[in-house]
C-alpha atoms as a PDB file:
ATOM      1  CA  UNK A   1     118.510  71.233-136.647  1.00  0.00           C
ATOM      2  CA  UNK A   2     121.740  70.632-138.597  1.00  0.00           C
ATOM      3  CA  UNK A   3     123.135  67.138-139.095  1.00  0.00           C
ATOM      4  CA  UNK A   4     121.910  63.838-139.396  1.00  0.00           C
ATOM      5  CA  UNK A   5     118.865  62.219-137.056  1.00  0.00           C
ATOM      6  CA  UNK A   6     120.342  58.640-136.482  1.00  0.00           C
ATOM      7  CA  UNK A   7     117.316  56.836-137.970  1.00  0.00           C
ATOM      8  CA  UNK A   8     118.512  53.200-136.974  1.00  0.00           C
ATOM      9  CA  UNK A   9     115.786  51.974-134.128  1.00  0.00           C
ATOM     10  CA  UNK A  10     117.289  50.945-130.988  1.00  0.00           C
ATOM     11  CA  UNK A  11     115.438  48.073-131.540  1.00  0.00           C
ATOM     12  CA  UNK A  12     117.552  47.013-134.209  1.00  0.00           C
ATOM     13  CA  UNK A  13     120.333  44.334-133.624  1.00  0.00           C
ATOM     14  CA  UNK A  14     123.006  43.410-136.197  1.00  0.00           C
ATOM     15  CA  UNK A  15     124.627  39.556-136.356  1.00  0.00           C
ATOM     16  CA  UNK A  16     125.735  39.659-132.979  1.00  0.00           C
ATOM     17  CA  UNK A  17     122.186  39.876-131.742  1.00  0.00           C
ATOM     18  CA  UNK A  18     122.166  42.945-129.613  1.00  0.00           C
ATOM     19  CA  UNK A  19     119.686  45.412-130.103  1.00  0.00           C
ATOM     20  CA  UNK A  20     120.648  49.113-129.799  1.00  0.00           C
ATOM     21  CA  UNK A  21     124.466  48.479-130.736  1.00  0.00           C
ATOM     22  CA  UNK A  22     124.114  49.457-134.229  1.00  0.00           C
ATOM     23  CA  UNK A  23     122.041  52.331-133.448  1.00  0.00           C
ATOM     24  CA  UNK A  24     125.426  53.687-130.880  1.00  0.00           C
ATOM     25  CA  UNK A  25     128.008  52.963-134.138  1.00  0.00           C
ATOM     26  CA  UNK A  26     125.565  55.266-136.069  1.00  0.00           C
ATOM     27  CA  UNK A  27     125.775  57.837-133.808  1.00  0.00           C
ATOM     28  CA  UNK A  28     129.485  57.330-132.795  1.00  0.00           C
ATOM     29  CA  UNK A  29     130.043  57.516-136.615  1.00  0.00           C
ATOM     30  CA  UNK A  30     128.249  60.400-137.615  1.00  0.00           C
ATOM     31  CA  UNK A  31     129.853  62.192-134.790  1.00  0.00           C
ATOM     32  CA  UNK A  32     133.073  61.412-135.426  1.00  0.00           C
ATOM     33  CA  UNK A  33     132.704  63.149-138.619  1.00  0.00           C
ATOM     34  CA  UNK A  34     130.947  66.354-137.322  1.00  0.00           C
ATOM     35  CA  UNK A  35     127.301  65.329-138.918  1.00  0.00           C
ATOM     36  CA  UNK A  36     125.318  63.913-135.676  1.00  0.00           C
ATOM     37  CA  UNK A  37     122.487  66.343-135.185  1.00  0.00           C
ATOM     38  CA  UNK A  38     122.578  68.489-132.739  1.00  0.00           C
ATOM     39  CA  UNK A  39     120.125  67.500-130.029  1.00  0.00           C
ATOM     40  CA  UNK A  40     121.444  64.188-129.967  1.00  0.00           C
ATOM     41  CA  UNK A  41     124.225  63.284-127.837  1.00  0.00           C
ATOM     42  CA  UNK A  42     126.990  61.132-129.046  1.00  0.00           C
ATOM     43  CA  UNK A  43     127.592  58.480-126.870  1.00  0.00           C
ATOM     44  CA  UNK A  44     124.226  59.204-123.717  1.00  0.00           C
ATOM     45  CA  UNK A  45     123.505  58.134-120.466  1.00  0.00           C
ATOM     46  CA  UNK A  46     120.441  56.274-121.474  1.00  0.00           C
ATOM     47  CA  UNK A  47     120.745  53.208-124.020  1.00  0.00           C
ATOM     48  CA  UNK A  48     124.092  53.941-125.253  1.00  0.00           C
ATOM     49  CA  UNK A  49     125.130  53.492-121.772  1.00  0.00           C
ATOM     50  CA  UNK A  50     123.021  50.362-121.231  1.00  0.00           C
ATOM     51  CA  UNK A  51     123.912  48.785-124.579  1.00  0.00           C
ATOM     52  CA  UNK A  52     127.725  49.219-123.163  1.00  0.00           C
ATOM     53  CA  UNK A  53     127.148  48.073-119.720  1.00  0.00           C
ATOM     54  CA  UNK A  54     125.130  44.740-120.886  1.00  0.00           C
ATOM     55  CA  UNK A  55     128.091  44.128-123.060  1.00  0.00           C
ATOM     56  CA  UNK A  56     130.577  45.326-120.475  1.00  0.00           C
ATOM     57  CA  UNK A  57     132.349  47.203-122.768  1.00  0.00           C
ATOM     58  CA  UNK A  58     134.113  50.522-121.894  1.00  0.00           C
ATOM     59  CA  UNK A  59     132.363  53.800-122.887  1.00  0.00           C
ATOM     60  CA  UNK A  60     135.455  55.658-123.559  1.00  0.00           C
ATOM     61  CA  UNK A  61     137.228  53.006-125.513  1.00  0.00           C
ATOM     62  CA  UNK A  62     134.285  52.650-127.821  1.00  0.00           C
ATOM     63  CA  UNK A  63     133.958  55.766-128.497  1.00  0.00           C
ATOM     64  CA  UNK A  64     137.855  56.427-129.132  1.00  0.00           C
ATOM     65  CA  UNK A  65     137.612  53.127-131.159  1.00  0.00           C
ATOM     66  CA  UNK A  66     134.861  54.953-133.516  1.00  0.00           C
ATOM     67  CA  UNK A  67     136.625  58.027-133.630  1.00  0.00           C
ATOM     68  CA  UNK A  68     139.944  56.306-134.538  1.00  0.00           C
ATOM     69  CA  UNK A  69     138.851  53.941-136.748  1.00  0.00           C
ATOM     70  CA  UNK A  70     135.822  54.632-138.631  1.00  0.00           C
ATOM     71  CA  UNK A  71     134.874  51.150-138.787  1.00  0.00           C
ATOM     72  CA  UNK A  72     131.848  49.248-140.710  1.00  0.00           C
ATOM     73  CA  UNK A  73     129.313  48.274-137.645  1.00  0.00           C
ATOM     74  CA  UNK A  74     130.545  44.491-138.718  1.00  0.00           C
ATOM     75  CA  UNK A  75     134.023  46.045-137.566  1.00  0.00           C
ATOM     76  CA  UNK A  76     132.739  47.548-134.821  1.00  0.00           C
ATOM     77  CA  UNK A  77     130.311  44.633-133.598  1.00  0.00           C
ATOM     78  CA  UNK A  78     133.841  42.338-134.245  1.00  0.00           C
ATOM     79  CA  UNK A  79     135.959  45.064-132.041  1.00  0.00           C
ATOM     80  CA  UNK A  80     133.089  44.679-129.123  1.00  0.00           C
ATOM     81  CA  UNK A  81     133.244  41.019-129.077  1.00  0.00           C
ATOM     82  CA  UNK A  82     137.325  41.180-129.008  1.00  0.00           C
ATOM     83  CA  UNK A  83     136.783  43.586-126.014  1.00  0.00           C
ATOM     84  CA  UNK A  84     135.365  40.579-124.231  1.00  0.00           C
ATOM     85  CA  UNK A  85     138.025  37.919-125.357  1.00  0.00           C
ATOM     86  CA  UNK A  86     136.144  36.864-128.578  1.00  0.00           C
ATOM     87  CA  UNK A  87     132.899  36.057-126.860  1.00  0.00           C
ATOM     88  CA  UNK A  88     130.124  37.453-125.294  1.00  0.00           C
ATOM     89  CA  UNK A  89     127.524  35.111-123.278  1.00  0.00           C
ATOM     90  CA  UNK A  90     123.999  35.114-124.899  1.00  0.00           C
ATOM     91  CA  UNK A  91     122.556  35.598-121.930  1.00  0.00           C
ATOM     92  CA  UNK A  92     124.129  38.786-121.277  1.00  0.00           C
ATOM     93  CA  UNK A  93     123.126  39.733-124.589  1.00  0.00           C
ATOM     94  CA  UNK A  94     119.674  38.353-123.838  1.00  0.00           C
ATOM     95  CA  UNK A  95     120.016  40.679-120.844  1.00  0.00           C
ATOM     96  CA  UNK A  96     121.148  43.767-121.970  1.00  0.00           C
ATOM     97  CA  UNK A  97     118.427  43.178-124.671  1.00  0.00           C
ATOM     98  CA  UNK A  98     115.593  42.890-121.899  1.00  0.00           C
ATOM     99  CA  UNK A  99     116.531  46.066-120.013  1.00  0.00           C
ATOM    100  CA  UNK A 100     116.326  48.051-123.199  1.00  0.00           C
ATOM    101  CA  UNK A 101     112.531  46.652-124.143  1.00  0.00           C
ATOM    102  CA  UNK A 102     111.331  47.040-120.886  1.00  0.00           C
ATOM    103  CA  UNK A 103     112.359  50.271-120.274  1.00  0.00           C
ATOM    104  CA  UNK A 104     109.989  52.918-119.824  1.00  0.00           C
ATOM    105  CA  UNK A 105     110.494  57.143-120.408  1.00  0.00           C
ATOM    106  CA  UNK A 106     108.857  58.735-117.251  1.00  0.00           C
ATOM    107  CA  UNK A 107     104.980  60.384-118.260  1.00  0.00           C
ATOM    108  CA  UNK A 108     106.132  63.632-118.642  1.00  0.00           C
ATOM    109  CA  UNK A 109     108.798  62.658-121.103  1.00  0.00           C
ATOM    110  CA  UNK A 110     106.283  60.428-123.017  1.00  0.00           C
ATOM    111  CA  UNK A 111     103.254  62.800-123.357  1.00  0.00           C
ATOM    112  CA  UNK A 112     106.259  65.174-124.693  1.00  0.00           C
ATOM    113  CA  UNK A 113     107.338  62.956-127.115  1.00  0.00           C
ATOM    114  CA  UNK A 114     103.571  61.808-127.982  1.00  0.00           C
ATOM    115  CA  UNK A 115     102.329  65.336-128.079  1.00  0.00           C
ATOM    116  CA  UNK A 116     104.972  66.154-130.869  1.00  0.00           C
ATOM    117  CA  UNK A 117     104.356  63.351-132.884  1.00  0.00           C
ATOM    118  CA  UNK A 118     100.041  64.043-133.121  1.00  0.00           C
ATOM    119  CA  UNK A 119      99.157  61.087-130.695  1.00  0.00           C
ATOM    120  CA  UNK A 120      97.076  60.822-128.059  1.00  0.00           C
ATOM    121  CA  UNK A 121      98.478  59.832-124.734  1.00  0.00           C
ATOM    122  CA  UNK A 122      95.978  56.522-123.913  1.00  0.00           C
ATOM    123  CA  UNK A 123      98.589  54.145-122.974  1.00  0.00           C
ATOM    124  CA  UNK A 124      98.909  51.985-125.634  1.00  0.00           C
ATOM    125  CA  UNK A 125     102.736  53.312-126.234  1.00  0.00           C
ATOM    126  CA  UNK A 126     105.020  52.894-123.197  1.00  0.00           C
ATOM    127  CA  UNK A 127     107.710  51.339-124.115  1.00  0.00           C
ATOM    128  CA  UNK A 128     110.967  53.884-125.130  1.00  0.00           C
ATOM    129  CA  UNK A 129     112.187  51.770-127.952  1.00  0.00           C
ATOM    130  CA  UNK A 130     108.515  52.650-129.728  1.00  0.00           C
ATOM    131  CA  UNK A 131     108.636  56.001-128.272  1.00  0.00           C
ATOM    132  CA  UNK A 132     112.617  57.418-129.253  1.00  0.00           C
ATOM    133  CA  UNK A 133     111.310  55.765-133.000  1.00  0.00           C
ATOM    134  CA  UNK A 134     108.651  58.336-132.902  1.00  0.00           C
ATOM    135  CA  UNK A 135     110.829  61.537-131.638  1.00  0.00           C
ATOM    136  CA  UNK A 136     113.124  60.307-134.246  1.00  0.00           C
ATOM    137  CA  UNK A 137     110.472  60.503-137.020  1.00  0.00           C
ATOM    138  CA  UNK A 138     109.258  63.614-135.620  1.00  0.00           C
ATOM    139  CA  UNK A 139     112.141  65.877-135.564  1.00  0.00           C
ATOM    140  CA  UNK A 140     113.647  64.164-139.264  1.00  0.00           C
ATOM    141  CA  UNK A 141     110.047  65.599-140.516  1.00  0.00           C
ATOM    142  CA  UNK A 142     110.620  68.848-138.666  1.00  0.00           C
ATOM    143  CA  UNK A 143     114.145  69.003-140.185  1.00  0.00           C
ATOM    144  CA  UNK A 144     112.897  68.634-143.944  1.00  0.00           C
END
């Protein structure tokens, strides 16, 4: 696999308290300079998307922001917030936050991801924060 495996949990908030956001700058950084790895995507349909949609920022102007710009994530965090005035409520980012925990990968996409790491499937992992932190481990130990 060539490029860089974002390693940066979705879990992961910075200052402004969202989790996934710095996660997407990672990956809208390292693809704006040709080094995001190739199976993933730069801005997805999955948590990208969600971490955008809690925020209500615009997918496209994020991701030409990034590409423009380059920013730090504090300058990127500081461009979100000016997307939404110079504030976002905390209870959208409390939202947006509670979507991403409780979302769960569908069974065939989990035993895939478990099977790859060495774990057994009993259940105990369902969330897709825990599980993406695992198929990120997985394929940065593949890539060595």
């Amino acid at each position: 696999m060539a490029g860089t495996i974002p390693l940066i949990s979705s879990g992961v908030a910075g200052p402004l308290g969202a989790i996934h956001l710095p996660r997407l700058w990672l990956k809208l950084t390292l693809s704006a300079k040709g080094q995001l790895a190739d199976d993933y995507p730069e801005c997805g349909a999955g948590y990208d998307q969600m971490v955008l949609d809690g925020l209500k920022v615009d997918r496209d102007a994020a991701v030409d922001y990034v590409k423009g710009n380059l920013p730090t994530y504090i300058e990127f965090e500081n461009w979100v917030v000016s997307q939404r005035g110079g504030s976002i409520p905390q209870e959208e980012i409390d939202a947006s936050n509670a979507a991403i925990l409780g979302y769960h990968h569908d069974d065939d996409t989990r035993g895939s991801i478990l099977s790859a790491a060495g774990v057994a499937d009993d259940g105990s992992i369902l969330d897709a924060v825990n599980l993406n932190n695992l198929d990120d481990w997985t394929e940065f130990h593949n890539s060595l």
